[in-house]
C-alpha atoms as a PDB file:
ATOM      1  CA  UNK A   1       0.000   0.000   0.000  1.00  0.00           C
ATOM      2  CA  UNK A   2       2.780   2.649  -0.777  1.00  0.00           C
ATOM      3  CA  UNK A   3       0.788   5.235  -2.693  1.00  0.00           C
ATOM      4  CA  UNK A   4       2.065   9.086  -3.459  1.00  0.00           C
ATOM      5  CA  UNK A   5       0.481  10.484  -0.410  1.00  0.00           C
ATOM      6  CA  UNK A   6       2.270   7.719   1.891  1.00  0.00           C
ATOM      7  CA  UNK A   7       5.998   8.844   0.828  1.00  0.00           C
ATOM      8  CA  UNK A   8       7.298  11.121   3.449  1.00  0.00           C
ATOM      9  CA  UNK A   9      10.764  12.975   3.791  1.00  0.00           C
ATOM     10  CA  UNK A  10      13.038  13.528   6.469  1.00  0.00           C
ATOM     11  CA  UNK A  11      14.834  16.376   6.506  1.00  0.00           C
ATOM     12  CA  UNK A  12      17.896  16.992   9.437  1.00  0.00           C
ATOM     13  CA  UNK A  13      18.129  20.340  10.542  1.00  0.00           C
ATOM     14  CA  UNK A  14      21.486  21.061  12.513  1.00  0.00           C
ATOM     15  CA  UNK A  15      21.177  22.670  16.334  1.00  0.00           C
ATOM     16  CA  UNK A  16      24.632  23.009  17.996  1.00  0.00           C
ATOM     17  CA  UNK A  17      25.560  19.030  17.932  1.00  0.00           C
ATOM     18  CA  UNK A  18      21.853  17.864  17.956  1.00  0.00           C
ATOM     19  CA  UNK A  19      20.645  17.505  14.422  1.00  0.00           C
ATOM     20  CA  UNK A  20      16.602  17.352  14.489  1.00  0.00           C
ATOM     21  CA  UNK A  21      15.213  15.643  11.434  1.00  0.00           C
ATOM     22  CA  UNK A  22      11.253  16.930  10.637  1.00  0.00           C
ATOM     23  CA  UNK A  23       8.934  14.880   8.752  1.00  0.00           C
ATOM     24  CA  UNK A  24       7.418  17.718   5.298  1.00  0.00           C
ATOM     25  CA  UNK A  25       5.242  16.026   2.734  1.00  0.00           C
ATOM     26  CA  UNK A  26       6.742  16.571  -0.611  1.00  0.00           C
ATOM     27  CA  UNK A  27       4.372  16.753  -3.615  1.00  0.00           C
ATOM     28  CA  UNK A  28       3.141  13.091  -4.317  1.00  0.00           C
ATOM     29  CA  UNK A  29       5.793  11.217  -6.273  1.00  0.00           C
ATOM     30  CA  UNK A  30       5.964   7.233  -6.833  1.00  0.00           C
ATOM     31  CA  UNK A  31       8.092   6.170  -4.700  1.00  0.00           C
ATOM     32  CA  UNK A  32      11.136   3.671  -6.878  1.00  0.00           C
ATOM     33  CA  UNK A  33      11.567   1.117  -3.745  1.00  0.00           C
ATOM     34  CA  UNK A  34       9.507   0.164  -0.829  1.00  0.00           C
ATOM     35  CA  UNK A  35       9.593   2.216   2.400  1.00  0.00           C
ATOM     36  CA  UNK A  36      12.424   0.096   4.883  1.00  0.00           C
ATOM     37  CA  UNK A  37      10.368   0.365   7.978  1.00  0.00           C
ATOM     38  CA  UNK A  38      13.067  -0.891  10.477  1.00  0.00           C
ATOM     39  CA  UNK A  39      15.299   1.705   9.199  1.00  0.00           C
ATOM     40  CA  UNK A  40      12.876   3.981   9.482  1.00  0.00           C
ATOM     41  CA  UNK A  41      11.994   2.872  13.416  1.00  0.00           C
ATOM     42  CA  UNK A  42      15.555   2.951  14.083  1.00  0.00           C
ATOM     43  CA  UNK A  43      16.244   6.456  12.521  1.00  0.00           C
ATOM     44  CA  UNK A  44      13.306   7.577  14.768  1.00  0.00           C
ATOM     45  CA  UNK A  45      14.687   5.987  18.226  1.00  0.00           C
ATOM     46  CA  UNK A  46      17.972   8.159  17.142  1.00  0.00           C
ATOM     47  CA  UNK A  47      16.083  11.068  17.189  1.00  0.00           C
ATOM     48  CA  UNK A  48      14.068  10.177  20.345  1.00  0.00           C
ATOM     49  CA  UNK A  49      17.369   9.505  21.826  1.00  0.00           C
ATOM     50  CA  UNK A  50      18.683  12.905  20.855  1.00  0.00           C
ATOM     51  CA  UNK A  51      15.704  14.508  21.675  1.00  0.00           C
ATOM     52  CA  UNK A  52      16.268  12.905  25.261  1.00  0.00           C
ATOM     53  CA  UNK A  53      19.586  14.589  25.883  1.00  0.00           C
ATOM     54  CA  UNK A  54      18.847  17.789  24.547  1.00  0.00           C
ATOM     55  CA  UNK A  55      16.183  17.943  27.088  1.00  0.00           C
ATOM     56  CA  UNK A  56      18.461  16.388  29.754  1.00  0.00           C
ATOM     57  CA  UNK A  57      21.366  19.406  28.757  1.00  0.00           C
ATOM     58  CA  UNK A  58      18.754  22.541  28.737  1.00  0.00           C
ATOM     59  CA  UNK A  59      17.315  21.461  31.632  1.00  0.00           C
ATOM     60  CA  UNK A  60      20.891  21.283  33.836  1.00  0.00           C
ATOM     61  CA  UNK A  61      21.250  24.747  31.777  1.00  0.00           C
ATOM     62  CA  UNK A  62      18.002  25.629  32.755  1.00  0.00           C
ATOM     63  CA  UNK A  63      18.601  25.150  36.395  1.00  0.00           C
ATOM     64  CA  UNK A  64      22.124  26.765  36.252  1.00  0.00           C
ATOM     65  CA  UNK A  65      20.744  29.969  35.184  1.00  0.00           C
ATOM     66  CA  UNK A  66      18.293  29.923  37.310  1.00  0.00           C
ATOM     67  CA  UNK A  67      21.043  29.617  40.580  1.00  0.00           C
ATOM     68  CA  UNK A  68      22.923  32.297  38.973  1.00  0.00           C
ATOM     69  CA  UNK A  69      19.602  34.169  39.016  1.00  0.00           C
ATOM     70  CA  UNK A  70      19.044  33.707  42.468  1.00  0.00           C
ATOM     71  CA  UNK A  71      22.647  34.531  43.670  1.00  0.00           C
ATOM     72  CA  UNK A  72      22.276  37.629  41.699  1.00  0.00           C
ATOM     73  CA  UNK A  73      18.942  38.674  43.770  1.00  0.00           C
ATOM     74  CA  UNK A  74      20.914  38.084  46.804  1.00  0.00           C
ATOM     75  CA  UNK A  75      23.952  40.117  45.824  1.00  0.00           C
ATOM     76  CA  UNK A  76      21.340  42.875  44.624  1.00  0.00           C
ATOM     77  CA  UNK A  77      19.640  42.857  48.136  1.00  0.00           C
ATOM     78  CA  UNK A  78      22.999  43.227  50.160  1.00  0.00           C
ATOM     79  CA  UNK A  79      24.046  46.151  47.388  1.00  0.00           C
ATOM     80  CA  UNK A  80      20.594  48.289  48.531  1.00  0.00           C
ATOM     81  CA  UNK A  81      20.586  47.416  52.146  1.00  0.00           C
ATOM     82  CA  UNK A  82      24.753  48.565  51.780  1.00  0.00           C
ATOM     83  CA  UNK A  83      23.239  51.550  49.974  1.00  0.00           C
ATOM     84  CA  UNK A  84      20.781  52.782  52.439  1.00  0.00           C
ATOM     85  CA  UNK A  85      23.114  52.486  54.908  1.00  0.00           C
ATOM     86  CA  UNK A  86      25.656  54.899  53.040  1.00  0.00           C
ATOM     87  CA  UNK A  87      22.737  56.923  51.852  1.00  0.00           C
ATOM     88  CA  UNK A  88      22.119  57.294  55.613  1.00  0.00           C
ATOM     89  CA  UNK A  89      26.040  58.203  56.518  1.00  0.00           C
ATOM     90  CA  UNK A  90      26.234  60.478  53.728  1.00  0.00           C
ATOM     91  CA  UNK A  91      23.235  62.647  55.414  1.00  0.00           C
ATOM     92  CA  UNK A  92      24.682  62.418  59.040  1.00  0.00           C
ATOM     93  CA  UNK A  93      27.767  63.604  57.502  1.00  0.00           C
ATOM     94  CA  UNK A  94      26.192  66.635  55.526  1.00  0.00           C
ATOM     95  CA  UNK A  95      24.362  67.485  58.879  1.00  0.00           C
ATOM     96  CA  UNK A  96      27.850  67.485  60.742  1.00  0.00           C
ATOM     97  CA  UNK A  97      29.641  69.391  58.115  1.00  0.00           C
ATOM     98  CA  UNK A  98      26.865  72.041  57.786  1.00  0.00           C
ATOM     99  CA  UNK A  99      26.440  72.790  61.709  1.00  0.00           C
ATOM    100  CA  UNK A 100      30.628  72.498  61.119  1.00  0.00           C
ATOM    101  CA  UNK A 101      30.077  75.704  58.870  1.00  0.00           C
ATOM    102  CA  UNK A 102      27.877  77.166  61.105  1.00  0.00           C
ATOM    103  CA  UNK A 103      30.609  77.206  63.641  1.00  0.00           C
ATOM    104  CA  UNK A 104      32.938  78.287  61.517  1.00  0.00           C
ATOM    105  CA  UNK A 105      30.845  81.055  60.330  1.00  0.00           C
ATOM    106  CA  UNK A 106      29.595  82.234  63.426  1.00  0.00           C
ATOM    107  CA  UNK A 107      33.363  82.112  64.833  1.00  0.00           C
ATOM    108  CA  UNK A 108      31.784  80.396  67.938  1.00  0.00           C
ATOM    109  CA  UNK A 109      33.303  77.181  68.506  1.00  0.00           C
ATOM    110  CA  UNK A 110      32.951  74.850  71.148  1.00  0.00           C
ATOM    111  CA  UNK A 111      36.060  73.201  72.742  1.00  0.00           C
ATOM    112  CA  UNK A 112      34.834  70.722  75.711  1.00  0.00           C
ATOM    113  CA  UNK A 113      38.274  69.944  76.659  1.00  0.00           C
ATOM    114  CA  UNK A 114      39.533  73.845  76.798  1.00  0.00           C
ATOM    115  CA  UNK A 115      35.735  74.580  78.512  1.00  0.00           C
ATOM    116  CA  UNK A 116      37.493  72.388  81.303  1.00  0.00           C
ATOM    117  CA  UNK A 117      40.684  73.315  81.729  1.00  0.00           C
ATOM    118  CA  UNK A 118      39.812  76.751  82.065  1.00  0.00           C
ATOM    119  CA  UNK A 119      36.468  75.706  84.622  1.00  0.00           C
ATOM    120  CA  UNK A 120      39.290  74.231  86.638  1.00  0.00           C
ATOM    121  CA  UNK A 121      40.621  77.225  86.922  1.00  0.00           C
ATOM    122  CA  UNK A 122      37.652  79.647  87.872  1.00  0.00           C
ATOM    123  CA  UNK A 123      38.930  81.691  90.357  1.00  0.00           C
ATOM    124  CA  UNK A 124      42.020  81.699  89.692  1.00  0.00           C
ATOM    125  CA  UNK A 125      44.510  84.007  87.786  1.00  0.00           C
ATOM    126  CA  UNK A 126      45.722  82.589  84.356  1.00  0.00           C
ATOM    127  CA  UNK A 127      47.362  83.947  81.063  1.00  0.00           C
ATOM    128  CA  UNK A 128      45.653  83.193  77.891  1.00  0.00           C
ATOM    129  CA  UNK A 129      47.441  84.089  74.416  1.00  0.00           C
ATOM    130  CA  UNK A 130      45.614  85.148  71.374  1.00  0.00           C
ATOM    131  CA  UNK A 131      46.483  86.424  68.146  1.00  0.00           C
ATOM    132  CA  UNK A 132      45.980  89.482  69.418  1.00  0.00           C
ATOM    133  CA  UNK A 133      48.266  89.413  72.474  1.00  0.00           C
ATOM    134  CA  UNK A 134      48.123  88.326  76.010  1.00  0.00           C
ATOM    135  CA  UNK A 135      45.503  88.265  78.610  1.00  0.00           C
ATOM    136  CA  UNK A 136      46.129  88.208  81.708  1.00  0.00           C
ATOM    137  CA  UNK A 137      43.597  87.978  84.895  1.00  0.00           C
ATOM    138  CA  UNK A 138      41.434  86.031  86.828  1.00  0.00           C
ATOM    139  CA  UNK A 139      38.346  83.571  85.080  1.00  0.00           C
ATOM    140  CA  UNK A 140      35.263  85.121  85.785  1.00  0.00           C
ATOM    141  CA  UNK A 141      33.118  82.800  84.163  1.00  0.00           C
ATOM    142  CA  UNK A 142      33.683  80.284  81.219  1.00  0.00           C
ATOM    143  CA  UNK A 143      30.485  79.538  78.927  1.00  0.00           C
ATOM    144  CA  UNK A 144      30.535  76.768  75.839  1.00  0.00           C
ATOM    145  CA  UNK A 145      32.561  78.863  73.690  1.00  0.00           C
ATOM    146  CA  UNK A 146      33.995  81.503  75.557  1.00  0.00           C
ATOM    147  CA  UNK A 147      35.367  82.731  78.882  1.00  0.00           C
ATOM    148  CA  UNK A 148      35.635  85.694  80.535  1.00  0.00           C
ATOM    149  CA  UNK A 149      38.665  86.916  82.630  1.00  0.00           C
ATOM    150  CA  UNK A 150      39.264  90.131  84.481  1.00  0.00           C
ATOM    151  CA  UNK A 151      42.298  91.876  84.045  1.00  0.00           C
ATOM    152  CA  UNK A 152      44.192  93.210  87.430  1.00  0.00           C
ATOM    153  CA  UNK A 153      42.721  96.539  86.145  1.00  0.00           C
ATOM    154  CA  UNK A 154      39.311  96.042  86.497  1.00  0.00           C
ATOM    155  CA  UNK A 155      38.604  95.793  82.856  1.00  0.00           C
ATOM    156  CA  UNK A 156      36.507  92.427  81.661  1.00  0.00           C
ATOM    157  CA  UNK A 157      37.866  91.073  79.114  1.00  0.00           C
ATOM    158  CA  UNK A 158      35.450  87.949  76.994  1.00  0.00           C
ATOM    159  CA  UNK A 159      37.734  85.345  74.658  1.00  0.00           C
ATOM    160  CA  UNK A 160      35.874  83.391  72.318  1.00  0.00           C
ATOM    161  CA  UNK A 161      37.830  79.862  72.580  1.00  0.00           C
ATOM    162  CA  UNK A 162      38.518  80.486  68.901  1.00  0.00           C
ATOM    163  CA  UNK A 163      40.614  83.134  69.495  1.00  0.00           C
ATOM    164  CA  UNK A 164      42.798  81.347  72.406  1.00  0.00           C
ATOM    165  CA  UNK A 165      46.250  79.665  71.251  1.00  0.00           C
ATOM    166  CA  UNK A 166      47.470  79.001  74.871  1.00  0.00           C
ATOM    167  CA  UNK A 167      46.364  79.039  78.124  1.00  0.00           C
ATOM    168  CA  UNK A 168      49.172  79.303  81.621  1.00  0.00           C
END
């Protein structure tokens, strides 16, 4: 029973290493010796075999994209939680050096450790140098950023810590 609409072609089409054959109907010829079923069976188990690993391979593929994927998502979450946190530095920083320009600005500037050195010696008579020249005279009273001293004179004298090089 091998009539022209029976007669079927294979034709291989080359993927990578994996050649795929698929079946087209060519226009009805007689066909000039019988169809050689085994070979045909076996030709077919070839392909089914091929077919087999090519799954096999894009599936192991498949799988090792799709780890590379995740480890990506992981990296990307540590880069915006490491991102936030500079974003947040970067603004405590910007705060510091803008109340630092204030300061500077203002020519007021605190100095905790000279605030208590010269709170220590409240009372007493002490020599503080400037650019200006030298002060001499007893600490009155010492604020955050200044202190004020009164010369043997009677005159008040108030040095923004700024201003003071040295104190004896």
């Amino acid at each position: 029973m091998t009539s022209r609409q029976n007669v079927v072609r294979i034709k291989e089409v080359a993927i990578g290493q994996l050649k795929i054959g698929r079946i087209v109907n060519p226009k009805p010829v007689k066909p000039t010796r019988p169809i050689n079923v085994q070979k045909l069976l076996g030709e077919v188990r070839k392909f089914a075999r091929q077919l087999r690993i090519f799954r096999r391979d894009t599936l192991a593929e498949e799988q090792r994209l799709q780890s590379e994927i995740n480890q990506l998502q992981t990296q990307d979450a540590n880069l915006q939680a490491q991102i936030s946190k500079l974003q947040t530095q970067v603004a405590n920083l910007q705060t510091q050096v803008a109340n630092l320009q204030t300061e500077l600005e203002s020519d007021v500037t605190p100095n905790p450790a000279l605030q208590s050195l010269l709170q220590s010696k409240q009372g007493q008579t002490v020599t503080v140098a400037t650019p200006a020249g030298n002060v001499t005279g007893e600490v009155i009273l010492v604020g955050t950023d200044a202190v004020q001293i009164q010369e043997p004179n009677g005159d008040i004298v108030n040095i923004p810590f700024a201003k003071i090089t040295a104190v004896q």
